[in-house]
C-alpha atoms as a PDB file:
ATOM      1  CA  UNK A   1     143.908-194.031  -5.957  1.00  0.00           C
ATOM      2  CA  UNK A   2     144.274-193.138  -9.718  1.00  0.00           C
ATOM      3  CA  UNK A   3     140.969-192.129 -11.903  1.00  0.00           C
ATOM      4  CA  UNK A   4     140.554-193.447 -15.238  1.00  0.00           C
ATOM      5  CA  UNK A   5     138.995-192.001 -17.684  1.00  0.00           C
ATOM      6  CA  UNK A   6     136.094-193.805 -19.745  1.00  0.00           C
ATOM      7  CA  UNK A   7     137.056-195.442 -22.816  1.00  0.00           C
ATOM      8  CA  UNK A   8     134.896-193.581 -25.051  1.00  0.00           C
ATOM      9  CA  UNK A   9     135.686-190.533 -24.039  1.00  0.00           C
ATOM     10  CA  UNK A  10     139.472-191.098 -24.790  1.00  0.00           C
ATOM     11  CA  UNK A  11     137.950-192.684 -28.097  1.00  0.00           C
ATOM     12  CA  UNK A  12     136.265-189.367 -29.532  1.00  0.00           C
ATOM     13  CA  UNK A  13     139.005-187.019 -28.644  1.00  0.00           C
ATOM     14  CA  UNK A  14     141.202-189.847 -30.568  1.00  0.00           C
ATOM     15  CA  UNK A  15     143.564-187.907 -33.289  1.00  0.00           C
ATOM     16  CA  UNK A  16     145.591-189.920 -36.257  1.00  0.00           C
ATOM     17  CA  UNK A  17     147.690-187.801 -37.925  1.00  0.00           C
ATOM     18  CA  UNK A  18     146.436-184.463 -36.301  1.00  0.00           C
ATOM     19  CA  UNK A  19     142.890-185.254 -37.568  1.00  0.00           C
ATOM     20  CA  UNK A  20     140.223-186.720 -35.925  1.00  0.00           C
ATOM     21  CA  UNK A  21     139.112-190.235 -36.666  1.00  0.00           C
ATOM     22  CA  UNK A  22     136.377-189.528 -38.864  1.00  0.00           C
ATOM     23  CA  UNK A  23     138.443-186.429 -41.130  1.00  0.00           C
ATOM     24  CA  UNK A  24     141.461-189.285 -40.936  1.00  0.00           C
ATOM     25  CA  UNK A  25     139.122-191.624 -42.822  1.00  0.00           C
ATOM     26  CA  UNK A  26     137.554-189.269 -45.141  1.00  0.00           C
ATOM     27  CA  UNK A  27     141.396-188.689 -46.154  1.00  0.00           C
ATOM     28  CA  UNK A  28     142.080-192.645 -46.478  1.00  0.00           C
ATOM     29  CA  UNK A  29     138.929-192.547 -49.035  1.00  0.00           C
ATOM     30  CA  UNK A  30     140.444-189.555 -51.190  1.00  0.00           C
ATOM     31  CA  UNK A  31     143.575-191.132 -51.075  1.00  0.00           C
ATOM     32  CA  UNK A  32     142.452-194.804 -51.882  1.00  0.00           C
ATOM     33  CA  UNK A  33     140.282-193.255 -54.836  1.00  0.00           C
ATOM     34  CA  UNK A  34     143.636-191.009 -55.636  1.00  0.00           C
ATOM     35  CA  UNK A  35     145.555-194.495 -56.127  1.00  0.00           C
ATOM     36  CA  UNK A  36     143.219-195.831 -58.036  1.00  0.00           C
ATOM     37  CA  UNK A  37     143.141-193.143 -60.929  1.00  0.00           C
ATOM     38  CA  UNK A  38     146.639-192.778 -60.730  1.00  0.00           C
ATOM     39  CA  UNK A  39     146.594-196.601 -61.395  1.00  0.00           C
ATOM     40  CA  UNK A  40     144.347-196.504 -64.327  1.00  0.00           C
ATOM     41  CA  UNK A  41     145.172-193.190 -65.803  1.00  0.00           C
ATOM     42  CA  UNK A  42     148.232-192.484 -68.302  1.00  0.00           C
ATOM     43  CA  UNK A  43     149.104-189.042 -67.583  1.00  0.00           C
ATOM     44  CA  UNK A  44     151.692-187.204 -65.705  1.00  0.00           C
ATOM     45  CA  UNK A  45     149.631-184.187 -64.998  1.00  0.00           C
ATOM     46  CA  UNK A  46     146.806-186.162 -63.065  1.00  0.00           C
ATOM     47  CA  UNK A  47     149.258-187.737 -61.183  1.00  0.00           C
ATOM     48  CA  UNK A  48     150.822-184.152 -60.009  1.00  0.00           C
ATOM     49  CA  UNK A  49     146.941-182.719 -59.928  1.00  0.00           C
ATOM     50  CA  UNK A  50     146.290-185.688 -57.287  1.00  0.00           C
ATOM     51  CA  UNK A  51     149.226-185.429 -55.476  1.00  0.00           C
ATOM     52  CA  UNK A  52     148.508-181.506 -54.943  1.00  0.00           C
ATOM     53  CA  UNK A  53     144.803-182.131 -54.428  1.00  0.00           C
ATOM     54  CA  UNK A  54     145.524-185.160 -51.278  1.00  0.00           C
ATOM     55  CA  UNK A  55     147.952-182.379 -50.245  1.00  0.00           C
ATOM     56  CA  UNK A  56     145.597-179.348 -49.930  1.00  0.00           C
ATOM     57  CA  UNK A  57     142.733-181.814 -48.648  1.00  0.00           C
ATOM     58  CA  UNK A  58     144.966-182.083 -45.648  1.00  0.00           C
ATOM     59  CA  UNK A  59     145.840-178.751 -44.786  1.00  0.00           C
ATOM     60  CA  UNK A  60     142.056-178.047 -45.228  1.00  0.00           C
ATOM     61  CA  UNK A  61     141.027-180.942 -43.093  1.00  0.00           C
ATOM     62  CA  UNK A  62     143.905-180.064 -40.313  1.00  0.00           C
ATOM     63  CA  UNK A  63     142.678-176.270 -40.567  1.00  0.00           C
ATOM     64  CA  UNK A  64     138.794-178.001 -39.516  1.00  0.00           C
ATOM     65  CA  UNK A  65     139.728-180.059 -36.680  1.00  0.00           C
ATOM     66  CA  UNK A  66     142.201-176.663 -35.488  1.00  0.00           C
ATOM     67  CA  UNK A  67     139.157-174.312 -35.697  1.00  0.00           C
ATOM     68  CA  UNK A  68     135.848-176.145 -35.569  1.00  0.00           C
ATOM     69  CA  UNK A  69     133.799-172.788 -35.414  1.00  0.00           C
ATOM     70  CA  UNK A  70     134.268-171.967 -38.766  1.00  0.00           C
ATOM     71  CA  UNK A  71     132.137-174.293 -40.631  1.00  0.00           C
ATOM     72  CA  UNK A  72     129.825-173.883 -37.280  1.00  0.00           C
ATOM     73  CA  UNK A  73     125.832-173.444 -39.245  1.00  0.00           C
ATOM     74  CA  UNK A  74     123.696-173.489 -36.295  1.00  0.00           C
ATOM     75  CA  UNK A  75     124.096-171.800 -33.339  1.00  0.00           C
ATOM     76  CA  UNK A  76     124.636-173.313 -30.058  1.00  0.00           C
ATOM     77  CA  UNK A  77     122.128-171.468 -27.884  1.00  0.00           C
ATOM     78  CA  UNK A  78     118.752-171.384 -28.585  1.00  0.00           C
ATOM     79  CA  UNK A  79     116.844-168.074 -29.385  1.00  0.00           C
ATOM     80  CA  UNK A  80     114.455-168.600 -26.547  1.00  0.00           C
ATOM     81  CA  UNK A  81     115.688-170.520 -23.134  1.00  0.00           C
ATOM     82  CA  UNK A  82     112.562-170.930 -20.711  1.00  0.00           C
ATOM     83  CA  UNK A  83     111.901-173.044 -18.180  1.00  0.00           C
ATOM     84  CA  UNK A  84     107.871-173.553 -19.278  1.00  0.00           C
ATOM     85  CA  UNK A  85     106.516-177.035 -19.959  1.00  0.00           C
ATOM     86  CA  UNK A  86     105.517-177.915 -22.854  1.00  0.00           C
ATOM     87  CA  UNK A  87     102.303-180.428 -23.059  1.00  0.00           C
ATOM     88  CA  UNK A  88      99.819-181.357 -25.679  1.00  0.00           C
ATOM     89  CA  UNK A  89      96.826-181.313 -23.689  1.00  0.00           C
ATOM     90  CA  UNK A  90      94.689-178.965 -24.349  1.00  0.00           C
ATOM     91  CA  UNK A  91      92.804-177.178 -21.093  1.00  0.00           C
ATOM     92  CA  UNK A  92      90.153-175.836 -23.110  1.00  0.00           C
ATOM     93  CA  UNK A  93      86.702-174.733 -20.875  1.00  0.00           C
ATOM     94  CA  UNK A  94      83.480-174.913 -20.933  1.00  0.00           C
END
Protein backbone atom coordinates (compact mmCIF):
# COMPACT_ATOMS: atom_id res chain seq x y z
CA UNK A 1 0.00 0.00 0.00
CA UNK A 2 1.34 3.47 -1.10
CA UNK A 3 2.25 6.29 1.72
CA UNK A 4 1.28 9.73 1.20
CA UNK A 5 2.83 12.34 2.33
CA UNK A 6 0.98 15.18 4.44
CA UNK A 7 -0.19 18.06 2.61
CA UNK A 8 1.68 20.58 4.42
CA UNK A 9 4.66 19.15 4.26
CA UNK A 10 4.57 19.03 0.37
CA UNK A 11 3.22 22.72 0.89
CA UNK A 12 6.49 24.23 2.60
CA UNK A 13 8.98 22.52 0.45
CA UNK A 14 6.63 24.10 -2.46
CA UNK A 15 9.09 26.00 -5.12
CA UNK A 16 7.63 28.56 -8.00
CA UNK A 17 10.12 29.49 -10.15
CA UNK A 18 13.12 27.93 -8.15
CA UNK A 19 12.12 30.07 -5.12
CA UNK A 20 10.22 29.24 -2.35
CA UNK A 21 6.72 30.53 -1.88
CA UNK A 22 7.39 33.24 0.35
CA UNK A 23 10.91 34.68 -1.78
CA UNK A 24 8.37 34.01 -5.00
CA UNK A 25 6.03 36.60 -3.46
CA UNK A 26 8.46 39.01 -2.18
CA UNK A 27 9.54 39.03 -6.05
CA UNK A 28 5.73 39.51 -7.28
CA UNK A 29 5.80 42.73 -4.80
CA UNK A 30 9.15 44.20 -6.38
CA UNK A 31 7.89 43.48 -9.58
CA UNK A 32 4.24 44.84 -9.13
CA UNK A 33 5.89 48.08 -7.52
CA UNK A 34 8.53 47.86 -10.66
CA UNK A 35 5.33 48.18 -13.06
CA UNK A 36 3.99 50.70 -11.40
CA UNK A 37 6.97 53.28 -11.65
CA UNK A 38 7.66 52.22 -14.94
CA UNK A 39 3.95 53.20 -15.52
CA UNK A 40 4.15 56.57 -14.00
CA UNK A 41 7.67 57.52 -14.72
CA UNK A 42 8.96 59.14 -18.16
CA UNK A 43 12.37 57.95 -18.41
CA UNK A 44 14.23 55.35 -20.26
CA UNK A 45 16.93 54.90 -17.73
CA UNK A 46 14.48 53.88 -14.81
CA UNK A 47 12.95 51.61 -16.94
CA UNK A 48 16.52 49.79 -17.74
CA UNK A 49 17.54 50.52 -13.80
CA UNK A 50 14.24 48.37 -12.94
CA UNK A 51 14.59 45.90 -15.33
CA UNK A 52 18.34 45.22 -14.03
CA UNK A 53 17.29 45.66 -10.41
CA UNK A 54 14.02 42.70 -10.77
CA UNK A 55 16.89 40.88 -12.53
CA UNK A 56 19.62 40.88 -9.81
CA UNK A 57 16.75 40.53 -7.06
CA UNK A 58 16.37 37.12 -8.57
CA UNK A 59 19.65 35.79 -8.80
CA UNK A 60 20.02 37.06 -5.16
CA UNK A 61 16.82 35.49 -4.04
CA UNK A 62 17.66 32.04 -6.08
CA UNK A 63 21.32 32.25 -4.48
CA UNK A 64 19.10 32.31 -0.70
CA UNK A 65 16.84 29.52 -1.22
CA UNK A 66 20.31 27.49 -2.91
CA UNK A 67 22.35 28.22 0.27
CA UNK A 68 20.19 29.04 3.27
CA UNK A 69 23.29 29.09 5.70
CA UNK A 70 24.52 32.15 4.59
CA UNK A 71 22.22 34.66 5.93
CA UNK A 72 22.02 31.94 8.98
CA UNK A 73 22.27 34.75 12.44
CA UNK A 74 21.68 32.41 15.17
CA UNK A 75 23.06 29.32 15.67
CA UNK A 76 21.25 26.14 15.70
CA UNK A 77 22.58 24.48 18.85
CA UNK A 78 22.40 25.96 21.96
CA UNK A 79 25.57 26.90 24.03
CA UNK A 80 24.49 24.77 26.92
CA UNK A 81 22.33 21.34 26.27
CA UNK A 82 21.34 19.78 29.79
CA UNK A 83 18.90 17.67 30.74
CA UNK A 84 18.12 19.74 34.32
CA UNK A 85 14.61 21.02 35.04
CA UNK A 86 13.97 24.13 35.24
CA UNK A 87 11.19 25.31 37.98
CA UNK A 88 10.31 28.52 39.67
CA UNK A 89 9.83 27.30 43.02
CA UNK A 90 12.01 28.25 45.23
CA UNK A 91 13.22 25.40 48.01
CA UNK A 92 14.51 27.87 50.28
CA UNK A 93 15.00 26.43 54.26
CA UNK A 94 14.51 27.28 57.33
Amino acid sequence: MKKFEIYRNIRKRAIIFGLPVSLFALMMIVVLVSLLVIIFSFSFIIIIGLILANAALYIVLTRISNNPQLFQLVNAFPKIISNKRYSNLNYEQD
